[in-house]
N, C-alpha and C. Protein backbone atom coordinates (compact mmCIF):
# COMPACT_ATOMS: atom_id res chain seq x y z
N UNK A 1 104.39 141.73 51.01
CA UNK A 1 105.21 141.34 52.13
C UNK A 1 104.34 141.01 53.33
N UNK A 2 103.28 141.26 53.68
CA UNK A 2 102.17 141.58 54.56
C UNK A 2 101.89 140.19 54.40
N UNK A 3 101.86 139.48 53.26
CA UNK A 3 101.12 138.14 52.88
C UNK A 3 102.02 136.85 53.50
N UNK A 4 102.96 137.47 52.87
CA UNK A 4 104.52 136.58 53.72
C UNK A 4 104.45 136.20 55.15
N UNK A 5 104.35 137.30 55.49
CA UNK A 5 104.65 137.30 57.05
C UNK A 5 103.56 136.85 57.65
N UNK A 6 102.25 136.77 57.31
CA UNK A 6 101.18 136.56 57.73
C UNK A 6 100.76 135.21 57.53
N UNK A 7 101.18 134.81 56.80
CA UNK A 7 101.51 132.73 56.77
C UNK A 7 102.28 132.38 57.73
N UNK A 8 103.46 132.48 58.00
CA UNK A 8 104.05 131.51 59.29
C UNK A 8 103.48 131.85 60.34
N UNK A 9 102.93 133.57 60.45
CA UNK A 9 101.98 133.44 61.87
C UNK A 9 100.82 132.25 61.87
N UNK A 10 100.26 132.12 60.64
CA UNK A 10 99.12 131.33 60.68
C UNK A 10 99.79 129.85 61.17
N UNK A 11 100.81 129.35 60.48
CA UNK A 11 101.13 128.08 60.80
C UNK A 11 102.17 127.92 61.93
N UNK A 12 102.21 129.04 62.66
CA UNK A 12 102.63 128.76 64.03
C UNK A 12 101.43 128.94 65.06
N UNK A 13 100.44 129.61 64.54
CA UNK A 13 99.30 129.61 65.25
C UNK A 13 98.53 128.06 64.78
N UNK A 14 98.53 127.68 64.09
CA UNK A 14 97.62 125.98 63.84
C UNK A 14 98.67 124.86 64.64
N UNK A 15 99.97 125.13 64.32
CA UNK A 15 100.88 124.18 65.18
C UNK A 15 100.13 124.36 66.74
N UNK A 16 100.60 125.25 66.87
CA UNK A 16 100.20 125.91 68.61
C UNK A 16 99.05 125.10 69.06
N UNK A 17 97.98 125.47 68.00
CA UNK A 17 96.43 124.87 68.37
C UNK A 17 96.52 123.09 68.66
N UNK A 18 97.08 122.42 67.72
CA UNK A 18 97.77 121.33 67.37
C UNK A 18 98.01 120.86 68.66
N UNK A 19 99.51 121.32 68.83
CA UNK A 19 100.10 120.85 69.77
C UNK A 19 99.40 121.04 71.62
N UNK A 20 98.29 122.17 71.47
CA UNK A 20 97.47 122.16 72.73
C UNK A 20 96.72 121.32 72.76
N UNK A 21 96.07 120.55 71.46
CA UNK A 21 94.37 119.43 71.33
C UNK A 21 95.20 118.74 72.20
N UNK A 22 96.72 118.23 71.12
CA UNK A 22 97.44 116.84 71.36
C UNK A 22 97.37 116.79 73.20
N UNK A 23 98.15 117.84 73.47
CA UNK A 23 98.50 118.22 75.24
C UNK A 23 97.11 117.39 76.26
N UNK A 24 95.70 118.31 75.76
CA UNK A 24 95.13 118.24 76.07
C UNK A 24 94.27 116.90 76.27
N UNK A 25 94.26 115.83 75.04
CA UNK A 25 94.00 115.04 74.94
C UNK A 25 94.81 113.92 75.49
N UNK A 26 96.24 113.98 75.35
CA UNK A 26 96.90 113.23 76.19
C UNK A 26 96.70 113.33 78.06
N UNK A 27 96.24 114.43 78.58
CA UNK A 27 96.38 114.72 79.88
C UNK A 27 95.31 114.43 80.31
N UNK A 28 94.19 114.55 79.55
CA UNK A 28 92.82 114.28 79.92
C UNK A 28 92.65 112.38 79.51
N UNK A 29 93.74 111.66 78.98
CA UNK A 29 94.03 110.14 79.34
C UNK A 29 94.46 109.74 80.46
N UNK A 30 94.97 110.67 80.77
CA UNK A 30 96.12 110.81 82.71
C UNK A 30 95.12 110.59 83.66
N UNK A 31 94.10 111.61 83.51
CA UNK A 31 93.29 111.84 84.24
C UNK A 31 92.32 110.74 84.72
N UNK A 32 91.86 110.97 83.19
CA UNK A 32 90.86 108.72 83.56
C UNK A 32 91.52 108.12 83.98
N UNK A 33 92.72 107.85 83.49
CA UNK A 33 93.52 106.64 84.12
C UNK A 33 92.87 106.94 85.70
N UNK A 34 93.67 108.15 85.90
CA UNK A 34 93.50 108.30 87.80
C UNK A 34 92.24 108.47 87.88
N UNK A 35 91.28 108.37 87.51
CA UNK A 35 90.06 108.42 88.16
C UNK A 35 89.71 107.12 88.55
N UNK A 36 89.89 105.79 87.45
CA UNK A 36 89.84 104.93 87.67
C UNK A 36 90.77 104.27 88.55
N UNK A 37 91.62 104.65 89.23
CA UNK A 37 92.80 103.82 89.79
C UNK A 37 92.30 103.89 91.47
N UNK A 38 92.47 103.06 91.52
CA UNK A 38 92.34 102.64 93.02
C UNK A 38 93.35 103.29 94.22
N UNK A 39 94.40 102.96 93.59
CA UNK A 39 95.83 103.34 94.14
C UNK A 39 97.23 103.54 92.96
N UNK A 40 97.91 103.69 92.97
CA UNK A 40 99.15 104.26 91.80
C UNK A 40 100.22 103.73 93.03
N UNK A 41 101.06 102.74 92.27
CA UNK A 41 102.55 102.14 92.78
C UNK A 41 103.44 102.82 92.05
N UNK A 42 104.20 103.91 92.32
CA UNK A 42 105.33 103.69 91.80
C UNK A 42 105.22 103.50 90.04
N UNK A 43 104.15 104.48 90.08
CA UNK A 43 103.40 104.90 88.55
C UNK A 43 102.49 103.44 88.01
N UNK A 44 102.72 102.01 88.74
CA UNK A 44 101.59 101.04 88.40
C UNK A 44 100.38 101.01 88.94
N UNK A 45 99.68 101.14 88.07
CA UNK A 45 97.99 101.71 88.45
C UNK A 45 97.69 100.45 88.67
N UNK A 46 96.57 100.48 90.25
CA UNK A 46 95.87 99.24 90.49
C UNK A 46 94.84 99.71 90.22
N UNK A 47 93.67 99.05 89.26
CA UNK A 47 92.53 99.83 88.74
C UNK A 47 91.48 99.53 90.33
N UNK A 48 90.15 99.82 89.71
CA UNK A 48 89.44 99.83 90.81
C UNK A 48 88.18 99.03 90.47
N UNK A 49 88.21 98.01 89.14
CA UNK A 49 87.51 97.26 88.60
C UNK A 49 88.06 96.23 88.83
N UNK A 50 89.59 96.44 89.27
CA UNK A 50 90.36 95.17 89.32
C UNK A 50 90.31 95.02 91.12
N UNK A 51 90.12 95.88 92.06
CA UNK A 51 89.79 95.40 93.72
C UNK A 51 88.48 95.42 93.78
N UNK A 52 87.40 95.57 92.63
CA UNK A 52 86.25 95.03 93.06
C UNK A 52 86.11 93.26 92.99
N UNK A 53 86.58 93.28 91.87
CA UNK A 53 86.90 91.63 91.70
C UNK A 53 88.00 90.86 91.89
N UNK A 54 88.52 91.37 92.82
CA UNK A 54 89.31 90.95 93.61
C UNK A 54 88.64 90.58 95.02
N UNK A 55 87.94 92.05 95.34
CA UNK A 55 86.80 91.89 96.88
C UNK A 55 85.92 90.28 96.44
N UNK A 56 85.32 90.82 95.24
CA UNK A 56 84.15 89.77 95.21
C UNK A 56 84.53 88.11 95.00
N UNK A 57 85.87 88.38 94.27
CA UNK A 57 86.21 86.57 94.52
C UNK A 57 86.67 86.43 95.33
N UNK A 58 86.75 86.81 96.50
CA UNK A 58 87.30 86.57 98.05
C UNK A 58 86.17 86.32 98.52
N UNK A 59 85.23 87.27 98.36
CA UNK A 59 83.57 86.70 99.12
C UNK A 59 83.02 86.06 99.00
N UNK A 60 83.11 85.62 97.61
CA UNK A 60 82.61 84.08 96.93
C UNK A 60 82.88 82.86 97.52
N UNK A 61 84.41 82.77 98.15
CA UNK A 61 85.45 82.36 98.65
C UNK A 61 84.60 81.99 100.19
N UNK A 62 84.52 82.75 100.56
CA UNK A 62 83.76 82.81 102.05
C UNK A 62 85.23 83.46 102.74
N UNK A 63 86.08 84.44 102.19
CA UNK A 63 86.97 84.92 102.48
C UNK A 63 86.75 86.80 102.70
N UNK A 64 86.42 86.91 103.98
CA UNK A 64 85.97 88.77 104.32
C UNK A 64 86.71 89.49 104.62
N UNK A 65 87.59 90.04 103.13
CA UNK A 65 88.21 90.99 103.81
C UNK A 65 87.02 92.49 102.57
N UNK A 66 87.41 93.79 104.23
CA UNK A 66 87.25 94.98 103.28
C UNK A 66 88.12 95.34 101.83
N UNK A 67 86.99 96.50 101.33
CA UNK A 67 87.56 96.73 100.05
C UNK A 67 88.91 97.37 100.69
N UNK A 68 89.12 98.54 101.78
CA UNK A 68 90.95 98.85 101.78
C UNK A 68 91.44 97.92 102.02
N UNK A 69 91.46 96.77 102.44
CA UNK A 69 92.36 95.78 103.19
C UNK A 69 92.93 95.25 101.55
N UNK A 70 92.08 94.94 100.60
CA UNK A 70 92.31 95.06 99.49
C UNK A 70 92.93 95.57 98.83
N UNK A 71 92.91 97.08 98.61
CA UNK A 71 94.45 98.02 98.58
C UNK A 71 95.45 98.05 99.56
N UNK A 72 95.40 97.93 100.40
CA UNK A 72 96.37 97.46 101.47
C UNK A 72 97.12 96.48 100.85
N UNK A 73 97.14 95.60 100.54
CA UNK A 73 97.31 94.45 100.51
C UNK A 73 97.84 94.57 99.04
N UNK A 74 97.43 95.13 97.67
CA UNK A 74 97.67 94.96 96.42
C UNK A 74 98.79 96.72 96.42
N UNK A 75 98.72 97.04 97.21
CA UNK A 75 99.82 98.15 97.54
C UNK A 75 101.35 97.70 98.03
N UNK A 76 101.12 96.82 98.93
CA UNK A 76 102.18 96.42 99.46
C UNK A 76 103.01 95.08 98.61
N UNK A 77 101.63 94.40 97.63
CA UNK A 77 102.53 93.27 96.89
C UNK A 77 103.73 93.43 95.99
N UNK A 78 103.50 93.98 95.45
CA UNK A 78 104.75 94.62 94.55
C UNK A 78 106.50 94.23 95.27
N UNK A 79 106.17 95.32 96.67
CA UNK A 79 107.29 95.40 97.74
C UNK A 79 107.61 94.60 98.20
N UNK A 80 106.78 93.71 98.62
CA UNK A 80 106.75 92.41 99.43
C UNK A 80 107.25 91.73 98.72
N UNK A 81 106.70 91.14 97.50
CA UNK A 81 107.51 90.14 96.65
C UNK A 81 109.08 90.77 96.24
N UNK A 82 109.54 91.83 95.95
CA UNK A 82 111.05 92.28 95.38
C UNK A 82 111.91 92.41 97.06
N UNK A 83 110.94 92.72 98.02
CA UNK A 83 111.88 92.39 99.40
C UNK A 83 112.79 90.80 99.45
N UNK A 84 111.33 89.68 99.26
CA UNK A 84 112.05 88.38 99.41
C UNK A 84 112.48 87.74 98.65
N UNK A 85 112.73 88.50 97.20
CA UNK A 85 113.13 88.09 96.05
C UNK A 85 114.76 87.49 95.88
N UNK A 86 114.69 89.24 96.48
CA UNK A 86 116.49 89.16 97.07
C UNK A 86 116.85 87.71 97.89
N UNK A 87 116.29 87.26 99.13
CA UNK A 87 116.92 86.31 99.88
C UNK A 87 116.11 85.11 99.31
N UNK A 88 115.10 85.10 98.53
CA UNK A 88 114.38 83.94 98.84
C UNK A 88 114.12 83.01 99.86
N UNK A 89 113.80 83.89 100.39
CA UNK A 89 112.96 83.09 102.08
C UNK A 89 111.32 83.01 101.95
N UNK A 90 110.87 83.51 101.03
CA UNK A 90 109.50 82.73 100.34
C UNK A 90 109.01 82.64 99.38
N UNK A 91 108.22 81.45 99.03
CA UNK A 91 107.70 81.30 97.62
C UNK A 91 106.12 80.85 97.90
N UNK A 92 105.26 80.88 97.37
CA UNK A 92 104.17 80.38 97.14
C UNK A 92 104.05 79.27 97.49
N UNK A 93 103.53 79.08 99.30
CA UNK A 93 103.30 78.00 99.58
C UNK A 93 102.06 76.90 99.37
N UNK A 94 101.48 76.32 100.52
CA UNK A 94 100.39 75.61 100.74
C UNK A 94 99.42 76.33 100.88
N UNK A 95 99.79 77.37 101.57
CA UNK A 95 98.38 78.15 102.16
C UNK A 95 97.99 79.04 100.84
N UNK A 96 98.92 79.72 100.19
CA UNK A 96 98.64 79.65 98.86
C UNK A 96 97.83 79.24 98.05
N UNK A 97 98.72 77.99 97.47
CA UNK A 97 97.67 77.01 96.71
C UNK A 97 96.55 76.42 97.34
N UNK A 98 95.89 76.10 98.31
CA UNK A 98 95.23 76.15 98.70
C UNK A 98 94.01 77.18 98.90
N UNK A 99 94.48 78.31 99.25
CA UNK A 99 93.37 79.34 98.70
C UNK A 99 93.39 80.02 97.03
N UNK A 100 94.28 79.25 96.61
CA UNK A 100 93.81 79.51 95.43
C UNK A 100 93.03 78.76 94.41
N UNK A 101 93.02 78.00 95.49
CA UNK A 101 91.95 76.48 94.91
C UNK A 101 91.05 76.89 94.99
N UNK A 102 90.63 77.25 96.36
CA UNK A 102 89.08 77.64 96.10
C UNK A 102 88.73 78.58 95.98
N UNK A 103 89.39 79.17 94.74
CA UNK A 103 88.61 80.42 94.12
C UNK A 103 88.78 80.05 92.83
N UNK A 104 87.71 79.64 91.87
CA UNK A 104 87.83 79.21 90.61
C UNK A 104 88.04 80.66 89.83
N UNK A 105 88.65 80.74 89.30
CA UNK A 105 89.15 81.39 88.09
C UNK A 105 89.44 83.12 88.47
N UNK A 106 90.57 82.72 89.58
CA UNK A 106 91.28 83.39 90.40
C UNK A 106 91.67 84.44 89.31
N UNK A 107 91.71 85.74 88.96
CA UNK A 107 92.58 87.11 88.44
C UNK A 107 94.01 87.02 88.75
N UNK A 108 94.72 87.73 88.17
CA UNK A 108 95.93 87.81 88.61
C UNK A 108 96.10 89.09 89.76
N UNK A 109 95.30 89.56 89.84
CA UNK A 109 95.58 91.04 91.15
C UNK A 109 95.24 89.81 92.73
N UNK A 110 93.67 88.93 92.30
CA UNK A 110 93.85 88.04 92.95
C UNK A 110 94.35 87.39 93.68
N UNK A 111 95.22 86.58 92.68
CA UNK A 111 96.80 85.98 93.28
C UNK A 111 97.67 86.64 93.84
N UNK A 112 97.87 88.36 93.37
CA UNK A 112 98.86 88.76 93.95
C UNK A 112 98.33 89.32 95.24
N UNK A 113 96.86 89.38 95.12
CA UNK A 113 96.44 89.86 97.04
C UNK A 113 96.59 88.37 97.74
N UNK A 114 96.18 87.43 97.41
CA UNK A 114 96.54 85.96 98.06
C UNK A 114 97.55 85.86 98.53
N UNK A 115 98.58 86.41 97.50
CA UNK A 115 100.22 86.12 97.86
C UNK A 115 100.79 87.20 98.74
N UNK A 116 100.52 88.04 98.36
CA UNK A 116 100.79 89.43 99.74
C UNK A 116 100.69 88.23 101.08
N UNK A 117 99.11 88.21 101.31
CA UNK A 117 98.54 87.86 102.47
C UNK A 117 99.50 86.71 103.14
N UNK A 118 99.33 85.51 102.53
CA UNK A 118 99.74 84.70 102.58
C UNK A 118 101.64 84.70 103.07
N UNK A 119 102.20 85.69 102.32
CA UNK A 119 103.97 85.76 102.76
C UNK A 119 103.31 86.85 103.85
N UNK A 120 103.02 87.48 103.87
CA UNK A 120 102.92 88.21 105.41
C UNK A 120 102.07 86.73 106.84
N UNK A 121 101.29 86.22 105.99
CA UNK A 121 100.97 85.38 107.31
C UNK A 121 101.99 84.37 108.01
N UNK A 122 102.65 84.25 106.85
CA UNK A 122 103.67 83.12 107.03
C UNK A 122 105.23 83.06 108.11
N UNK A 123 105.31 84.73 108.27
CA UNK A 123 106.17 85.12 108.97
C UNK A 123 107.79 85.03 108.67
N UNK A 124 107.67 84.54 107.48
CA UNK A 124 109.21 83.98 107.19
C UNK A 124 109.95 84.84 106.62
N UNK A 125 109.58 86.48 106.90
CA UNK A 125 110.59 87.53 106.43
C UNK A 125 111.83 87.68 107.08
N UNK A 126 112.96 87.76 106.62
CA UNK A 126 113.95 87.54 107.18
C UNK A 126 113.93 89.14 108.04
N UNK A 127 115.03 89.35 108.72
CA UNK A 127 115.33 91.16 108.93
C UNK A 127 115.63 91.56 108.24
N UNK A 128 116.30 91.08 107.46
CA UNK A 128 117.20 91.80 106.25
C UNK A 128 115.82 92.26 104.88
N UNK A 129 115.07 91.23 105.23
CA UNK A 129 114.11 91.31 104.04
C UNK A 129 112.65 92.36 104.29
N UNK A 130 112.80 92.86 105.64
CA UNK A 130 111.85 93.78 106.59
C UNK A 130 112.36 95.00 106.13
N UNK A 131 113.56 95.29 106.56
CA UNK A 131 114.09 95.84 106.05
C UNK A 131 114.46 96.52 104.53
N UNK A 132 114.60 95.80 104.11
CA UNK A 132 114.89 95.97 102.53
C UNK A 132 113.42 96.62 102.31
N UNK A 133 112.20 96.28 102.72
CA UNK A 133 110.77 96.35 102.39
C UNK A 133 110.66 98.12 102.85
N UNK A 134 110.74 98.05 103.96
CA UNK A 134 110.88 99.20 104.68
C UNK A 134 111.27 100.08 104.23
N UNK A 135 112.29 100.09 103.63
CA UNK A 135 113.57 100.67 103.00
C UNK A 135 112.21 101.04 101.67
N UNK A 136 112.10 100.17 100.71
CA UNK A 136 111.33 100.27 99.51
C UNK A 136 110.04 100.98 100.07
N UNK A 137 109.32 100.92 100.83
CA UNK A 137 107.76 101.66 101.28
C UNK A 137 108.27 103.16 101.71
N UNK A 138 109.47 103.37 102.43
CA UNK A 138 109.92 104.96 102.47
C UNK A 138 109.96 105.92 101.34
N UNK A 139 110.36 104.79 100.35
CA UNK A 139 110.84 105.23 98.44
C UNK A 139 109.51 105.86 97.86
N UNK A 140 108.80 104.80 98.09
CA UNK A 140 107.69 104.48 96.94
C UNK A 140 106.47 105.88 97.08
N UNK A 141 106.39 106.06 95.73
CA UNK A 141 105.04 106.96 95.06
C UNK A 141 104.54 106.53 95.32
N UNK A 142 103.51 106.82 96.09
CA UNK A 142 102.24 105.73 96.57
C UNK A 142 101.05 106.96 96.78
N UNK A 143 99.85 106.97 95.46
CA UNK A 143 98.83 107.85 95.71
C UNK A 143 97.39 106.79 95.95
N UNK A 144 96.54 107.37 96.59
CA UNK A 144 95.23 106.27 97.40
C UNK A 144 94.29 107.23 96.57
N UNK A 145 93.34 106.76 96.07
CA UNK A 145 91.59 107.21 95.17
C UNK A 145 91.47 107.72 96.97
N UNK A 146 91.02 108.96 97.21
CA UNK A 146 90.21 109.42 98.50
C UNK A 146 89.11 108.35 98.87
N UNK A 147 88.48 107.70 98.41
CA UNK A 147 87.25 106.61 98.35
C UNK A 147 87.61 105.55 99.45
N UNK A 148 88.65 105.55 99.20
CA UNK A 148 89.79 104.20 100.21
C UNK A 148 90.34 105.00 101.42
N UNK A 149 90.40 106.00 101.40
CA UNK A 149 90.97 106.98 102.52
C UNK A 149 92.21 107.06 102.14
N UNK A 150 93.13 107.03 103.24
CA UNK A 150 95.13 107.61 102.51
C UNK A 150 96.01 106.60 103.38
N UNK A 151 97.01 106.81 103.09
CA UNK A 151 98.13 106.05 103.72
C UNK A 151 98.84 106.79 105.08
N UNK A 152 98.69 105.47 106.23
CA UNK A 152 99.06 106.17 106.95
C UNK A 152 100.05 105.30 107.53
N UNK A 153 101.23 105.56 107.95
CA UNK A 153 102.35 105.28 107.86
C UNK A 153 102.70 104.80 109.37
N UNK A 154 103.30 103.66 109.66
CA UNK A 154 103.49 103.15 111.13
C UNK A 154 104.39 102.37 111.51
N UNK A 155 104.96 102.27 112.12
CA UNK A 155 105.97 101.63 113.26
C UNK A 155 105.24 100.11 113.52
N UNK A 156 103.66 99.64 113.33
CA UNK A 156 103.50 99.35 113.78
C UNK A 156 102.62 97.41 112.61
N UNK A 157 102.20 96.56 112.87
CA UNK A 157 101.98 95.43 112.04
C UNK A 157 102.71 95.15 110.39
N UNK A 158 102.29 94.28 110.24
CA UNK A 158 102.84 93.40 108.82
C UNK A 158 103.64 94.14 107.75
N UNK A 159 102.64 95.37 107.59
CA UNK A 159 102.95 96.14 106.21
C UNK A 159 103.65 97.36 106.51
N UNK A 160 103.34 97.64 107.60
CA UNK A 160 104.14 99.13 108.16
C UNK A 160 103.47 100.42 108.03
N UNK A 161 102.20 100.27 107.12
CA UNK A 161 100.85 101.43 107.09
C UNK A 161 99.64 100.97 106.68
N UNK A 162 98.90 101.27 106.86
CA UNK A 162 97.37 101.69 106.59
C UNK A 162 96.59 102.00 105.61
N UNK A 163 95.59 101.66 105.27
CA UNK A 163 95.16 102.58 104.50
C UNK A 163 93.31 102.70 105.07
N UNK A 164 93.28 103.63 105.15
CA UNK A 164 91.70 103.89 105.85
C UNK A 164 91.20 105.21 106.07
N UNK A 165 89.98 105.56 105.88
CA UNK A 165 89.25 106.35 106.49
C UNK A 165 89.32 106.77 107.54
N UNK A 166 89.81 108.28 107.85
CA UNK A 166 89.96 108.98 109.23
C UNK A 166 88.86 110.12 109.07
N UNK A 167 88.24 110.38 110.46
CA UNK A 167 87.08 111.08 110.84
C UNK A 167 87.78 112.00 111.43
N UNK A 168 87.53 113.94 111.11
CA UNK A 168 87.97 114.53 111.03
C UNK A 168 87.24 114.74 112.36
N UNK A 169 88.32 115.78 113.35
CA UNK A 169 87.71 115.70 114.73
C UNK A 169 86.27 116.87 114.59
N UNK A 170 86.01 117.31 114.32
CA UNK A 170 84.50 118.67 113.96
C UNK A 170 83.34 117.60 113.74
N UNK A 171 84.07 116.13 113.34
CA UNK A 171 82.38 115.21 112.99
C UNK A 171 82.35 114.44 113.96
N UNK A 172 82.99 114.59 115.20
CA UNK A 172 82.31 113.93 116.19
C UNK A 172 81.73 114.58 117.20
N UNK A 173 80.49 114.09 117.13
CA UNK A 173 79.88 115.06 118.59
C UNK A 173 80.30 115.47 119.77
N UNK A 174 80.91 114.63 120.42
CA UNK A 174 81.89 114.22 121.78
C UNK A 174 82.14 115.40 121.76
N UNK A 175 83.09 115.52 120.79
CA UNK A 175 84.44 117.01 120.68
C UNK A 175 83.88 118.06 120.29
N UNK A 176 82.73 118.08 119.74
CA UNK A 176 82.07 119.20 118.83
C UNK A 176 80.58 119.40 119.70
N UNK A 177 80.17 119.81 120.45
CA UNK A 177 78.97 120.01 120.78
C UNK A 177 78.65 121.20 119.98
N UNK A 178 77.14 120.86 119.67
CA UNK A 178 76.04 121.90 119.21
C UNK A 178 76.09 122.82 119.92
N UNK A 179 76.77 124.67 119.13
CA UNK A 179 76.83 125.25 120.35
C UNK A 179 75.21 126.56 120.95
N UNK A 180 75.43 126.97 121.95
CA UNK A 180 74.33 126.98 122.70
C UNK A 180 73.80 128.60 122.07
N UNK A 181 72.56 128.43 121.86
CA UNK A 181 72.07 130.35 121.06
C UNK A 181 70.44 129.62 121.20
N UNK A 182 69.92 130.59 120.37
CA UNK A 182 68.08 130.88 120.43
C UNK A 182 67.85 129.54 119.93
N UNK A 183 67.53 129.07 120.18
CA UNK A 183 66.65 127.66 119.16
C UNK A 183 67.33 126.30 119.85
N UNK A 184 68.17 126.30 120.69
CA UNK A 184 69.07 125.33 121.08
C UNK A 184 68.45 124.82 121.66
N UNK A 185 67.56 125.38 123.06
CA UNK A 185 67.20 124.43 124.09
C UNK A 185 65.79 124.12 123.45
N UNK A 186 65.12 124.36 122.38
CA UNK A 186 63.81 123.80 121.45
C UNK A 186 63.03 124.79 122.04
N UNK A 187 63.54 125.83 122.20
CA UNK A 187 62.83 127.51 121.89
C UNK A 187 62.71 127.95 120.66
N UNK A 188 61.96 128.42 120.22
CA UNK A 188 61.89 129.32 118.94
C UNK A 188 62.91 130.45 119.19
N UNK A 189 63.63 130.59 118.31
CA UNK A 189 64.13 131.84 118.20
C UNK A 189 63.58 133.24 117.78
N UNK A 190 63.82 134.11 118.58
CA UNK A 190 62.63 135.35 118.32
C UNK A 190 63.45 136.55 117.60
């Protein structure tokens, strides 16, 4: 009876093991993913192989934007395009095709940072379609790689946030002076 009982422990103990590799191996795919991701939309990963070459065919371009302006910009496309989708108050204009001319063998993250740019330069968002956007950027899962800095959220230009590097107030000297003990004024301390 000892023998009995001592088999389904075994094969609930190998399931167990099993089902932890599987766990483990699936979560540790999660993980790369996010290591590699630049930014995460609303669970669509913008990789970070894909805003390097995105940066670099813009520079090629003689077109300077930073690498966040880059996530900025491939963060907000998604939104931007399903805002004016609804009214169709824009499509892929001149300024568009035109910069997409001169970038030979444009990516598609590419195009969609072109096209961000481009319907935000263009101004032709309706209110309703600001709105609607607005509305969608309050919603949205939106995680930033620390590398790019974080999202910071505003009242204020095109997209309605940020994404950038903030300097924590302790690293600026101004606010933080070296404070005063043995060795300060270039005494030895005794």
């Amino acid at each position: 009876m000892k023998a009995w009982s001592a088999t389904p422990a075994r094969r609930v103990a190998v399931v167990g093991i099993a089902a932890l590799g599987a766990v483990s191996l699936l979560g540790g795919c999660g993980f790369e993913t996010r290591q590699q991701a630049a930014a995460v939309v609303n669970g669509e990963v913008i990789h970070e192989s894909d805003v390097r070459e995105t940066f670099d065919q813009l520079k090629a371009a003689k077109l300077d934007f930073a690498e966040n302006i880059v996530v900025t910009a491939l963060v907000a496309a998604p939104l931007l395009k399903s805002a004016v989708a609804k009214s169709g108050s824009w499509k892929p204009d001149e300024t568009y095709a035109s910069v997409i001319a001169s970038i030979p063998g444009a990516t598609d993250t590419t195009k969609e940072f072109v096209e961000a740019v481009a319907l935000i330069q263009s101004q032709k968002m309706t209110p309703a379609d600001v709105a609607a956007y607005r509305a969608d950027l309050k919603k949205a899962d939106i995680s930033i790689n620390p590398k790019y800095g974080r999202v910071v959220q505003s009242d204020q230009g095109p997209v309605y946030f940020t994404i950038g590097q903030t300097t924590p107030n302790w690293l600026k000297p101004e606010t933080n002076p070296a404070p005063a003990g043995p060795g300060a004024t270039g005494t030895p301390a005794q």
